[in-house]
Protein backbone atom coordinates (compact mmCIF):
# COMPACT_ATOMS: atom_id res chain seq x y z
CA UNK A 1 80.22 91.66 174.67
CA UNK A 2 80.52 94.63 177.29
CA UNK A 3 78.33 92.32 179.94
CA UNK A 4 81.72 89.73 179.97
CA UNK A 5 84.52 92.15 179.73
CA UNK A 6 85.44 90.39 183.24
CA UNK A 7 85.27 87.27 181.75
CA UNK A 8 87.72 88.01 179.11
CA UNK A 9 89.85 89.88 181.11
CA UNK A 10 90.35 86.64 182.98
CA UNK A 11 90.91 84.64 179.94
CA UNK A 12 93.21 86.20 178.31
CA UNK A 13 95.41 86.78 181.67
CA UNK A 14 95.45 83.06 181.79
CA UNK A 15 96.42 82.93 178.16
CA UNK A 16 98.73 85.34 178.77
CA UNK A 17 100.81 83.28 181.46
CA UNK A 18 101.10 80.60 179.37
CA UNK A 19 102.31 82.13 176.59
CA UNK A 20 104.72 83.98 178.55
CA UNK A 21 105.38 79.98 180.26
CA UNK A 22 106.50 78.94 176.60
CA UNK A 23 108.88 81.97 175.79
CA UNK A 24 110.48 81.47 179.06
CA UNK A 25 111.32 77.62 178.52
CA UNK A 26 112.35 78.05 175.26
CA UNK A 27 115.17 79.79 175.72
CA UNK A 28 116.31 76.97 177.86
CA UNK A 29 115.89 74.11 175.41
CA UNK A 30 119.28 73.71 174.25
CA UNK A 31 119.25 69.88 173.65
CA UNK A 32 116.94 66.84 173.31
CA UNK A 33 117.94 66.12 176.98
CA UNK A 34 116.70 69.15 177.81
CA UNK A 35 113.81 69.14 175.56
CA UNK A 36 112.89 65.76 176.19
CA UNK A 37 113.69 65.37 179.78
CA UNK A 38 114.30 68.81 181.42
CA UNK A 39 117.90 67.43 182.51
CA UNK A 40 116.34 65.05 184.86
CA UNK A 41 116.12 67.20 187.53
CA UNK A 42 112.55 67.36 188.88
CA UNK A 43 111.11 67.06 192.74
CA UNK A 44 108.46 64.50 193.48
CA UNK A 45 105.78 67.27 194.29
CA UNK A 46 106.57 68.68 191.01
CA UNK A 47 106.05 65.83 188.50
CA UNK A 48 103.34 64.32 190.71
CA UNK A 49 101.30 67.72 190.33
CA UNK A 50 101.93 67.17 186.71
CA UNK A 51 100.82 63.48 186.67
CA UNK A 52 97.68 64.60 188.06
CA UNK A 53 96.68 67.46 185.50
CA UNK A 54 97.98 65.18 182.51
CA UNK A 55 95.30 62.08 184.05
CA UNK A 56 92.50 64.65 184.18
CA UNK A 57 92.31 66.30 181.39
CA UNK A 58 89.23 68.23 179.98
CA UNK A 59 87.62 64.51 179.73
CA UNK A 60 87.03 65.34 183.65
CA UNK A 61 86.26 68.42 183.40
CA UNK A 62 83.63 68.45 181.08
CA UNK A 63 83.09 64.56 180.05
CA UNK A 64 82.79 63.35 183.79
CA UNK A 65 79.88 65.86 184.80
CA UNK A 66 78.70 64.91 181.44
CA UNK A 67 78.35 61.37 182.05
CA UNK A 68 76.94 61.98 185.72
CA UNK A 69 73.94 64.51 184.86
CA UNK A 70 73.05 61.82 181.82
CA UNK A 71 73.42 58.36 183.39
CA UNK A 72 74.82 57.24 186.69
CA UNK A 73 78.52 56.52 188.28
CA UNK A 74 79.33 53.15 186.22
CA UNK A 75 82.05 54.66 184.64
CA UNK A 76 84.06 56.23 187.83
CA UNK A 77 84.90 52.43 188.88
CA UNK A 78 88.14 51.58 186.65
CA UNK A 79 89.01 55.27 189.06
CA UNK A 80 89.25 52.92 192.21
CA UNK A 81 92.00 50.63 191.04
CA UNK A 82 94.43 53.35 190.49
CA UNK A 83 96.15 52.11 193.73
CA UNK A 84 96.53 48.67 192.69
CA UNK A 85 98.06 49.75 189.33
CA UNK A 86 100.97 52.60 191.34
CA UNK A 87 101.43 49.84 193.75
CA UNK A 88 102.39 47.61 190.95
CA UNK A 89 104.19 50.24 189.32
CA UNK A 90 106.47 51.33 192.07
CA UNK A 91 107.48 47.58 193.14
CA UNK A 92 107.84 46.04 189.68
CA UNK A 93 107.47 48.43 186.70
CA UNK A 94 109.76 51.47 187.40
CA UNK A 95 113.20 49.99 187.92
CA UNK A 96 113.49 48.83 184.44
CA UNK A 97 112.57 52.66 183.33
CA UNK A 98 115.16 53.91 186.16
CA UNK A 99 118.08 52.19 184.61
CA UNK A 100 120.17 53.02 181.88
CA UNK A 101 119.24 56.58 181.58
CA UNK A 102 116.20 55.79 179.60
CA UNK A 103 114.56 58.75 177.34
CA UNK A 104 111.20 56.38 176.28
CA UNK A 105 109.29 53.43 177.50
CA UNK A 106 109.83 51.88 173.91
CA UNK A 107 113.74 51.68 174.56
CA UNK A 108 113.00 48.83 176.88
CA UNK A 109 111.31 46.76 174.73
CA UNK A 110 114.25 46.61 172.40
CA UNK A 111 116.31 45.38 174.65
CA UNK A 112 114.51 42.06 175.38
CA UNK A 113 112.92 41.69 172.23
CA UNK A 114 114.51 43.43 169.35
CA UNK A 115 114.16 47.03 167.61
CA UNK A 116 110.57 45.40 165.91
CA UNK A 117 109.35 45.21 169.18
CA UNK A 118 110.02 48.70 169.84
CA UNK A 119 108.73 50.00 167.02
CA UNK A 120 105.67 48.51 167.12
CA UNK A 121 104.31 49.73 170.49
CA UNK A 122 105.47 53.44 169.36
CA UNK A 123 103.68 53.26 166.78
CA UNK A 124 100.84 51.95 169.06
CA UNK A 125 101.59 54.74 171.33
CA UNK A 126 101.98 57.49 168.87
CA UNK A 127 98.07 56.18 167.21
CA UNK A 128 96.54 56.23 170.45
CA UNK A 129 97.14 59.42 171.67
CA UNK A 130 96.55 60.84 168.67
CA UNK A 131 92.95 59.94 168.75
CA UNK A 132 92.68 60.69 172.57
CA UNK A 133 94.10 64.62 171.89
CA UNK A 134 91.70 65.01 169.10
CA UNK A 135 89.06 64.01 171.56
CA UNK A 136 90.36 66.57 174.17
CA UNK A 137 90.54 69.16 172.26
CA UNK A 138 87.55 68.88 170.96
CA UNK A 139 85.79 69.07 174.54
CA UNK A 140 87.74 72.06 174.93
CA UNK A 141 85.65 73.87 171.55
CA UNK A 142 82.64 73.23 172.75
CA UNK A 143 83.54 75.68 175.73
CA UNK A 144 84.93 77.98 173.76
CA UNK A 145 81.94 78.14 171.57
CA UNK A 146 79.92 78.13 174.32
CA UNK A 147 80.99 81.09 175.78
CA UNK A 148 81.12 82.79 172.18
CA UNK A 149 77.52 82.47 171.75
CA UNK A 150 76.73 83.96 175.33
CA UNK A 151 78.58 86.92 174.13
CA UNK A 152 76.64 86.74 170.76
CA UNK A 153 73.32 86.39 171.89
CA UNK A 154 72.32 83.77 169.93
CA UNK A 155 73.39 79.92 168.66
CA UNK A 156 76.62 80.49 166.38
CA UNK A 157 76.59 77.11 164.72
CA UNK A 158 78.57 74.84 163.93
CA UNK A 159 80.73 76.74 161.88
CA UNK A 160 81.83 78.45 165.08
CA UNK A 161 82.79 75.06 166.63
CA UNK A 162 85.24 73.81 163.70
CA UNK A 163 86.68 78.19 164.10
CA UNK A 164 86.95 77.36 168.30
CA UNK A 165 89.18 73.71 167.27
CA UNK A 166 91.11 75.57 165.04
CA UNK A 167 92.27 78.88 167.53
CA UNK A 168 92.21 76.84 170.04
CA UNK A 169 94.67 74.14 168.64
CA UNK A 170 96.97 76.48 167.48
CA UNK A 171 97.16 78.20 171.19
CA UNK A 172 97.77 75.01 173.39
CA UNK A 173 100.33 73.66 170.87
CA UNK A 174 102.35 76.79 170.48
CA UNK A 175 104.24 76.77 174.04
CA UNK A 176 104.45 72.93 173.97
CA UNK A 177 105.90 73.15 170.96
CA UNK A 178 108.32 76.12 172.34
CA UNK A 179 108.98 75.05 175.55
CA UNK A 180 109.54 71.59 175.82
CA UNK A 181 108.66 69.18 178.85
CA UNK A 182 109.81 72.32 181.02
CA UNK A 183 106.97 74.43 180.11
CA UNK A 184 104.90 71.40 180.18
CA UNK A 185 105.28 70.07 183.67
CA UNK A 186 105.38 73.46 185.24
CA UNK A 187 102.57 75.04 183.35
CA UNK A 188 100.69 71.66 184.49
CA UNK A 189 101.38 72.24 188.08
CA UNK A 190 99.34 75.27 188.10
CA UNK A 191 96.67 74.48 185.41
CA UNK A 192 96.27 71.64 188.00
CA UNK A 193 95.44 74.25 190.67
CA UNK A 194 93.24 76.23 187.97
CA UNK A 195 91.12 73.61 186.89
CA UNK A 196 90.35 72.19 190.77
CA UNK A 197 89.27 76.00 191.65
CA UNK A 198 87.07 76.37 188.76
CA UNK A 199 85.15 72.90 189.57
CA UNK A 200 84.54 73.79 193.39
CA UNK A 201 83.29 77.40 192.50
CA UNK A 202 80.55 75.76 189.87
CA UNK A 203 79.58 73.46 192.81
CA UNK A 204 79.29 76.43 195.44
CA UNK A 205 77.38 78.39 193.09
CA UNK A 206 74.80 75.70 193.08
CA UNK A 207 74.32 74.63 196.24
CA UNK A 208 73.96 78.02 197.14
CA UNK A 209 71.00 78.62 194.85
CA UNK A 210 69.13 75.22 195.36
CA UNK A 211 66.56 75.84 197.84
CA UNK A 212 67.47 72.96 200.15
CA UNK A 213 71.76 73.35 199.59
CA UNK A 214 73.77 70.61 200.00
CA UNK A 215 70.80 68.10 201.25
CA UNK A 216 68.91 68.33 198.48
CA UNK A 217 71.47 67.41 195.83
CA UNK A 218 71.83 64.15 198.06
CA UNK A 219 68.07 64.06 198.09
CA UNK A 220 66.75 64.45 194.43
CA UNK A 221 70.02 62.04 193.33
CA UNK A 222 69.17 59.19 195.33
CA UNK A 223 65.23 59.21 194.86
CA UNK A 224 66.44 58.98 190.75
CA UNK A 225 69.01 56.57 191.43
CA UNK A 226 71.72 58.91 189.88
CA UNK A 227 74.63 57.51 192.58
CA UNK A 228 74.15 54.28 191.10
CA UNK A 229 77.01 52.31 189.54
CA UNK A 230 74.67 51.21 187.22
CA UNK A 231 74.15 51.10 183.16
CA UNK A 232 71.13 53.28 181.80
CA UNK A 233 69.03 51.84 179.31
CA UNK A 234 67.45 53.48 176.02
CA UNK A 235 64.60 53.77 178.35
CA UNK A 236 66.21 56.19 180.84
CA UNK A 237 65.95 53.74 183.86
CA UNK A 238 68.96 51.78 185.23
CA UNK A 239 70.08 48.40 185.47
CA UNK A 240 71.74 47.41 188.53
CA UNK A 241 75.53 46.52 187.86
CA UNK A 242 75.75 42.00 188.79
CA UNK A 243 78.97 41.13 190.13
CA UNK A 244 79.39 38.16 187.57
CA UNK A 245 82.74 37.90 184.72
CA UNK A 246 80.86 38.52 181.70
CA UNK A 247 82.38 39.83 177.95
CA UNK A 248 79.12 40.48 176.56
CA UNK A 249 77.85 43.20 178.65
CA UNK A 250 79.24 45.59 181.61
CA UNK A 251 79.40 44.03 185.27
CA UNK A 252 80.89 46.00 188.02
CA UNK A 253 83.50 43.29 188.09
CA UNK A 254 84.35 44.10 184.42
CA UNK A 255 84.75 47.45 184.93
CA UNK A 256 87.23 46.88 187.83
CA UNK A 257 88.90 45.02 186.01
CA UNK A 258 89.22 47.45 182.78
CA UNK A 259 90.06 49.91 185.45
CA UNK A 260 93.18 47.81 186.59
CA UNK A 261 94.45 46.59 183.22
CA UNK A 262 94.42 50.25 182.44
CA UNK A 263 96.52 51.75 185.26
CA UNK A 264 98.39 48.81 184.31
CA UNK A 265 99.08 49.96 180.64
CA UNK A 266 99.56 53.30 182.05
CA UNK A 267 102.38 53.21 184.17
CA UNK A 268 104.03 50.83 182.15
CA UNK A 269 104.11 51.88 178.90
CA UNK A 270 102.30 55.16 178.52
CA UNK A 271 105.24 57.54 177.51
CA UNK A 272 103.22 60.39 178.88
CA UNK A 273 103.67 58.85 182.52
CA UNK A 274 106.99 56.85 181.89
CA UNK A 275 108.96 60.38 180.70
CA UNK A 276 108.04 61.50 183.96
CA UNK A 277 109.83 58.37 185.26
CA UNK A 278 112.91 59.05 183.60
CA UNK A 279 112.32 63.10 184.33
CA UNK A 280 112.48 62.98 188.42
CA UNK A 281 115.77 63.14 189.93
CA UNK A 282 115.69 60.21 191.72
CA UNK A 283 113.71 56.98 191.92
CA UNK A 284 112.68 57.95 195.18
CA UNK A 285 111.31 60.91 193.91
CA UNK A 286 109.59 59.38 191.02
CA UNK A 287 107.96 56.94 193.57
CA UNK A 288 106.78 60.01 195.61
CA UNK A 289 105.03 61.62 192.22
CA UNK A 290 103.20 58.74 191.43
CA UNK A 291 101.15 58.44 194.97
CA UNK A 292 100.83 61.82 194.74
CA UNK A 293 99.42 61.24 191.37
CA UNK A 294 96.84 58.72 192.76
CA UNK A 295 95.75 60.21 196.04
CA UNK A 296 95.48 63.53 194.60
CA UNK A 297 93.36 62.13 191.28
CA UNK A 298 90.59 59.60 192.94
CA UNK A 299 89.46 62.35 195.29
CA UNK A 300 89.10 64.74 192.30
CA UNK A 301 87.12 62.48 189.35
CA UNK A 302 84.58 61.93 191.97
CA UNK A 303 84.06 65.43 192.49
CA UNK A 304 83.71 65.81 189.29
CA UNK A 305 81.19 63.03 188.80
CA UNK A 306 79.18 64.72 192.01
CA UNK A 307 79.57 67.71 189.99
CA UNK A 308 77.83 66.10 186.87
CA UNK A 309 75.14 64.82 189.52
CA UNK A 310 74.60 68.37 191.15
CA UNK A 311 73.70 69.75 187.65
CA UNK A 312 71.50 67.10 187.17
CA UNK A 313 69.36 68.12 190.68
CA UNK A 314 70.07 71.72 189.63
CA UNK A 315 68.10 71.83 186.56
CA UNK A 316 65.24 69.53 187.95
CA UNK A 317 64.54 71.95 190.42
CA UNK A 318 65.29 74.93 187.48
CA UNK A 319 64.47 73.58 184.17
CA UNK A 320 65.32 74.61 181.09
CA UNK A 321 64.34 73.51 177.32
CA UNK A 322 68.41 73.46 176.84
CA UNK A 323 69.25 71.52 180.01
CA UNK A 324 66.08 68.78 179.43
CA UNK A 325 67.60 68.31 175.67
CA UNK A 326 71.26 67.94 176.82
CA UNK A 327 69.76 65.16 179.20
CA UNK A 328 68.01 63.55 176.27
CA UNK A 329 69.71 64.26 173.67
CA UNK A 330 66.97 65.86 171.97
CA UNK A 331 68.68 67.65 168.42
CA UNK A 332 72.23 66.17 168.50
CA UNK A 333 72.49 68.22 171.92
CA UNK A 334 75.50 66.63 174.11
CA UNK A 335 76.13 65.01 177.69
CA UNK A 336 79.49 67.77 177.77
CA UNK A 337 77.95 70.82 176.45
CA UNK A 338 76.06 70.35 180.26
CA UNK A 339 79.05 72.29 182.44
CA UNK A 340 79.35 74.90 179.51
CA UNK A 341 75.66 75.85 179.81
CA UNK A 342 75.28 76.31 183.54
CA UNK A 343 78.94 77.82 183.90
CA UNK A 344 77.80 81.09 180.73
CA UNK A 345 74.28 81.07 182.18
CA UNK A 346 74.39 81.10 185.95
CA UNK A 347 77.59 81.98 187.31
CA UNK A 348 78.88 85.53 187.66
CA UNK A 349 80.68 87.55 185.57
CA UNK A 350 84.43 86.59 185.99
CA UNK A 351 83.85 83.22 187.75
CA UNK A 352 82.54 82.48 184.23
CA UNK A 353 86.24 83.22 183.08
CA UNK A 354 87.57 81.59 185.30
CA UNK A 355 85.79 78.26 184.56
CA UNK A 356 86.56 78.85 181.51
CA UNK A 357 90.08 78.80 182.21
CA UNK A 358 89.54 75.99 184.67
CA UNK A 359 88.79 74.04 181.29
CA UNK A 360 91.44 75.60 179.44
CA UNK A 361 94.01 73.87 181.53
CA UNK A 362 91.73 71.32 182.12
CA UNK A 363 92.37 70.59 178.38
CA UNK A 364 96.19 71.74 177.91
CA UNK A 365 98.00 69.90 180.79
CA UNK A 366 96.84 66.88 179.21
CA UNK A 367 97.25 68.20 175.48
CA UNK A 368 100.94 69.13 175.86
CA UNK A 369 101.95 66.56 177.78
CA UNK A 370 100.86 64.01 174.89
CA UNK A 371 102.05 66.31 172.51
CA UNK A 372 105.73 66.17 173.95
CA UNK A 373 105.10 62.54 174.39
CA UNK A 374 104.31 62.19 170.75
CA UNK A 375 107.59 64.34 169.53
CA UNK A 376 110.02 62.23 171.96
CA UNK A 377 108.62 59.05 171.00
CA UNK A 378 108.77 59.85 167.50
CA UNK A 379 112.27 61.36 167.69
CA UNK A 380 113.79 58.57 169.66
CA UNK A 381 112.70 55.27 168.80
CA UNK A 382 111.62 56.04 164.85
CA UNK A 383 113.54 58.84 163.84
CA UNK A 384 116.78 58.95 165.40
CA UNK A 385 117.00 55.20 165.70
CA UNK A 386 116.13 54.00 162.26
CA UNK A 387 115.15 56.77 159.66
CA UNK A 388 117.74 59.58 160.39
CA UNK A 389 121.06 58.71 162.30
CA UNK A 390 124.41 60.12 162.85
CA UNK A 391 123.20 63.75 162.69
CA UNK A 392 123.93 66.23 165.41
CA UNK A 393 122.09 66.85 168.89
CA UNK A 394 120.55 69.95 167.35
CA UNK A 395 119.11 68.34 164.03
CA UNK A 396 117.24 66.36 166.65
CA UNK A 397 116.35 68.95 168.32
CA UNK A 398 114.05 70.66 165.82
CA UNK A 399 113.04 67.34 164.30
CA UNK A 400 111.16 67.00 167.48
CA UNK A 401 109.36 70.60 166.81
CA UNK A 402 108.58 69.74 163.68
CA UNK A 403 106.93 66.42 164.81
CA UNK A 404 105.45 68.08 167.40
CA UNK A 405 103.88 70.67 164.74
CA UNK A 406 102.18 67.61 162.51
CA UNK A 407 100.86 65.93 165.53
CA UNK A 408 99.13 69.22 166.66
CA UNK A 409 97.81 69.51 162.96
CA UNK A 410 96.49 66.20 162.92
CA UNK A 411 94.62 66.70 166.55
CA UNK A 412 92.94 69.59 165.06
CA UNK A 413 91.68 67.50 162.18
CA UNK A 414 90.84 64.83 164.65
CA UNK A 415 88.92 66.75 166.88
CA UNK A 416 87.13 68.45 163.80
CA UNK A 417 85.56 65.01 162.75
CA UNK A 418 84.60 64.23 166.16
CA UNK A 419 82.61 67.79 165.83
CA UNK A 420 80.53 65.78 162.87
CA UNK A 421 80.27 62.39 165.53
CA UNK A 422 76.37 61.82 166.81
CA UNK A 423 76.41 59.60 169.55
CA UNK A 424 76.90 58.39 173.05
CA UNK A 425 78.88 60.26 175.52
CA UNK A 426 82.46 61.41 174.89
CA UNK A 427 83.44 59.46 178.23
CA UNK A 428 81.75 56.50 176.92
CA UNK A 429 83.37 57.19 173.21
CA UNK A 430 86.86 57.54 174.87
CA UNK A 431 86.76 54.43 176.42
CA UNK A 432 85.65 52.59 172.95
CA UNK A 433 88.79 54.48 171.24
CA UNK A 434 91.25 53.40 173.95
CA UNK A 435 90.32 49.72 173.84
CA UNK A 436 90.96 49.66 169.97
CA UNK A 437 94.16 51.18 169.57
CA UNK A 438 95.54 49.87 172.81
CA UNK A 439 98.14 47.83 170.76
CA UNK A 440 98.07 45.05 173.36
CA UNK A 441 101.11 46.80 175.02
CA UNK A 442 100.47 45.42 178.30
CA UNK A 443 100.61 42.20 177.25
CA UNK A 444 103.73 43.00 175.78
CA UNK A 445 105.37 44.76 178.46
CA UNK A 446 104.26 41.86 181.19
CA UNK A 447 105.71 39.26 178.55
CA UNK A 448 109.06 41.61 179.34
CA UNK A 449 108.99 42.09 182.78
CA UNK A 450 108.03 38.85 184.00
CA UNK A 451 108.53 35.95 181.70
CA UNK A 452 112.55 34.98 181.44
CA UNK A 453 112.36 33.35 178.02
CA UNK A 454 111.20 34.13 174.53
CA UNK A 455 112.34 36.95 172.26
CA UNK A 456 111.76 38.72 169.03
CA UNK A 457 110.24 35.79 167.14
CA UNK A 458 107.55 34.72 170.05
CA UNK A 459 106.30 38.62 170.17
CA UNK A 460 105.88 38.42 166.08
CA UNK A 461 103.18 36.05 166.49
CA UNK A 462 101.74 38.12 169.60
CA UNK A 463 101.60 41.08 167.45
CA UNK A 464 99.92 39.83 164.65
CA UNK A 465 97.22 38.28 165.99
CA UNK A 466 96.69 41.16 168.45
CA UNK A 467 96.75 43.22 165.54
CA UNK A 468 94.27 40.69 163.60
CA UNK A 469 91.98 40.84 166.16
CA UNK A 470 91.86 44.50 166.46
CA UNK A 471 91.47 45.25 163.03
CA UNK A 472 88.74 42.83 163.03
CA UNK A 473 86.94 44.91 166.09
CA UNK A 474 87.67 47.95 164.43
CA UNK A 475 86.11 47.14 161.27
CA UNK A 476 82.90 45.37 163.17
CA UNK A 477 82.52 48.46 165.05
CA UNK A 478 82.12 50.80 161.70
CA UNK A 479 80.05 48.45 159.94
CA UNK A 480 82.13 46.95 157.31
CA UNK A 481 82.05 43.63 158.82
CA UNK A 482 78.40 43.06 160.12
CA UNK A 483 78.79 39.16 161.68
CA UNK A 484 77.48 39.08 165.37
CA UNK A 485 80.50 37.03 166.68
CA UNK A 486 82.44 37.27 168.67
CA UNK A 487 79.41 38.41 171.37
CA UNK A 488 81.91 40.51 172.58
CA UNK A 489 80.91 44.31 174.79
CA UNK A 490 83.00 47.13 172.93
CA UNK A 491 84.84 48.14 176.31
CA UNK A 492 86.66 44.56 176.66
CA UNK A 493 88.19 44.92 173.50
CA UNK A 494 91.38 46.11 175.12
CA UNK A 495 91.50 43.85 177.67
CA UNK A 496 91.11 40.77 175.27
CA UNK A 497 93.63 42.42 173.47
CA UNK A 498 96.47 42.24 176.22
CA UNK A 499 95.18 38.59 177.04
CA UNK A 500 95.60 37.50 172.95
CA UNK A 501 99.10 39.73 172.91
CA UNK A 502 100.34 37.84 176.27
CA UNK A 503 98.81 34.51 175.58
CA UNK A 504 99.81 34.19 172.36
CA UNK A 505 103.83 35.56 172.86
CA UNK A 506 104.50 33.24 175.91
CA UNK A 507 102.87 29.99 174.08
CA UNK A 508 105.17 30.97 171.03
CA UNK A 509 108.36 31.24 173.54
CA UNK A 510 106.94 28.09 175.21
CA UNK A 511 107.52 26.04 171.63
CA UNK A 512 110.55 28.13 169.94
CA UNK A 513 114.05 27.30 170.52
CA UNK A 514 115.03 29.30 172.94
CA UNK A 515 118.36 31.17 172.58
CA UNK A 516 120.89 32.10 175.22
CA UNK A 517 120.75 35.79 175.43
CA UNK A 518 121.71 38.08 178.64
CA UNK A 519 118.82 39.68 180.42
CA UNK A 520 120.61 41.37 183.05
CA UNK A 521 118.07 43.96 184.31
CA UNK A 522 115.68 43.21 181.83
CA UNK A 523 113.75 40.86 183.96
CA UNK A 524 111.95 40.73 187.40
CA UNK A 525 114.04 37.81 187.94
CA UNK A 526 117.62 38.93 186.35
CA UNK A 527 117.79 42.02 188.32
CA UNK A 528 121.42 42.82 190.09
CA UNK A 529 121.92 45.11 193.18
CA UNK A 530 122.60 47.77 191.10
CA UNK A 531 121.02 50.70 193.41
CA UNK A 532 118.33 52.92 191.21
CA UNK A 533 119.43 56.52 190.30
């Protein structure tokens, strides 16, 4: 332990800012406005910065150099239609967030379609994220643990791994939990900064110590086809990506289009993203944040997946029995634990902190963010609005830290089972998980925005067969239905999902009687020139 007294020194600094981060905002959290929203008061810069840290996540950090050292750059393609999806955003999607002083994306849905409506895609929302903070935090143990047994001397088991879940899930949740979307967006502005530092000093360090630099990452990569946006096979070689619309297995097409349908859902009814809609001061702002989101984010996942693809070269030209069974998979070893080993056993004391932090906020900007999302969802379009109302701003108030309290619990279970999970890489996992409990809600929200009829009763039938044909996924996927149909690749299931959920609603509003309602500023086409705040 005396060899990383650097290393913790660093650590605990970090830990020490943020804790200090969720004191400070907590005192300032008087109200749910506050809490929620931060009094609506936030630069573009500011919540862009944010946007960006929430989007990477450890699932970058660790998961995307993961992916890269074990396959090839398939999975960075759904990165390149961010553009499409902010462009669509700022034009169409963020007006109808911008008006009314809305606190959640879920608000909107009740008024065109009904307080069902609304309910259901929180729900959606609230199941999702759930799963995808369990996931993150998980990443985040391994890390932890990693660095534990360099201090140890010796492999701590996996014992260890469910102990580095636990501390750490109590740690990232308590100044979330404190400080409200304050601490959160500012806290993400600079674990932003941290987490970018730590992944160009773990690329230095290796160029540096390959014999031919810079070249011969380019080199070794290209001879093994590792730049390839191709799918490996069981066999370790790659099959080049065809251009064709398929459902049954991945085309680069496909994943372009996955890419786009999930920008898409993300600035339209991701709360995480949508609260920081409704948190800017002006729309103008808010417009600013989410370009700074995009141009800022691209640029950084493929570092990341370069990163993944410098380790690779790294430990060909220094191999290791560790690094060669990470690669193969060889004793339940994983793609992730790949940054972890090089960052404990080749970088210098304190740089090793500092990576460490790097994943630390990595991990927590997008943890709390989902977190708060989780609490204000929760509080404002189930709680508040049909289980608890009439009560004062302050009941409210610590309803929302007590929600926020039980969804932190259940991402530590979460991320404990995915500590027993054997299988394919935790970027490929994540994208499995996301098309499953995607709810259809982009479907739904596109039924909103852009189709001037239909209500309540057409979504019903959108719902429930969106919801039939997820289950139905769901239960194919863990065996308890074991039919080959539909021939149907895993990572479409979302995007079949929004086609069923959008298909389905507007045929339903086609044949119901419709019924005069007014959709002032709840359509593209029923907007008034009503400037945006």
């Amino acid at each position: 332990m005396a060899d990383h007294w650097i290393d913790f020194v660093v650590i605990i600094l970090y830990f020490g800012g943020i804790t200090f981060a969720g004191f400070y905002f907590s005192k300032r959290n008087k109200s749910t406005e506050e809490y929620f929203l931060g009094n609506r008061s936030f630069p573009g810069w500011v919540i862009g910065l944010s946007m960006v840290g929430t989007s990477i996540s450890s699932v970058s950090f660790l998961a995307y150099p993961g992916d890269a050292y074990k396959t090839a750059w398939l999975r960075l393609l759904p990165a390149f239609t961010l553009p499409l999806g902010v462009l669509a955003a700022a034009i169409f999607f963020l007006p109808f967030f911008r008006r009314g002083g809305l606190t959640s994306a879920y608000e909107y849905l009740e008024g065109r379609f009904g307080p069902g409506t609304r309910v259901y895609a929180a729900l959606a929302f609230v199941l999702g994220q759930t799963f995808r903070i369990g996931m993150i935090l998980y990443l985040l143990s391994l890390l932890v643990r990693e660095f534990l047994q360099v201090v140890a001397g010796h492999d701590l088991g996996n014992g260890w791994l469910m102990a580095s879940i636990l501390v750490a899930g109590i740690f990232v949740s308590f100044y979330t939990i404190a400080g409200g979307i304050e601490a959160v967006i500012w806290t993400d502005v600079v674990q932003t900064i941290v987490l970018v530092i730590g992944g160009v000093i773990c690329l230095v360090v290796i160029v540096l110590e390959l014999p031919g630099g810079l070249g011969q990452i380019f080199d070794v990569a290209l001879r093994d086809g590792k730049f390839q946006f191709a799918e490996m096979l069981r066999d370790g070689s790659f099959k080049p990506p065809s251009w064709n619309l398929s459902l049954t297995h991945k085309t680069a097409t496909m994943m372009l289009i996955i890419g786009l349908t999930n920008w898409l859902t993300e600035y339209s009814s991701n709360q995480n993203v949508v609260q920081r809609y409704c948190a800017s001061k002006s729309a103008r702002e808010a417009r600013k944040a989410m370009w700074i989101c995009c141009w800022s984010s691209i640029p950084i996942w493929t570092y990341f997946m370069f990163l993944g693809t410098a380790l690779y070269v790294f430990f060909q030209v220094f191999p290791t029995d560790r690094a060669a069974a990470i690669l193969t998979g060889a004793g339940g070893a994983k793609a992730e634990e790949i940054l972890p080993y090089f960052a404990f056993g080749y970088l210098p004391q304190g740089i090793a902190g500092l990576v460490v932090a790097a994943v630390l906020a990595a991990a927590m900007s997008s943890l709390d963010s989902s977190i708060n999302a989780i609490s204000t969802v929760s509080v404002v379009d189930i709680y508040r609005r049909h289980l608890v109302k009439g009560r004062s701003d302050q009941h409210y108030l610590r309803a929302a830290r007590v929600i926020a309290i039980v969804a932190a619990v259940l991402m530590v279970l979460i991320a404990m089972g995915f500590a027993q999970y054997s299988g394919k890489t935790l970027q490929h996992t994540g994208t499995v998980i996301g098309a499953l409990t995607g709810g259809g809600l982009l479907g739904l929200f596109i039924l909103g925005f852009f189709v001037p009829w239909g209500d309540g009763r057409a979504i019903f039938w959108g719902i429930v067969t969106t919801l039939a044909f997820s289950g139905f996924m769901v239960m194919k996927k863990i065996g308890l239905i074991t039919v080959d149909w539909p021939p149907l690749d895993e990572y479409y299931v979302g995007l079949l999902g929004n086609v069923i959920m959008f298909a389905v609603g507007f045929g339903a509003a086609c044949f119901l009687p419709r019924r005069k309602r007014d959709l002032t500023n709840l359509t593209v086409w029923t907007q008034d020139d009503t400037p945006l705040q």
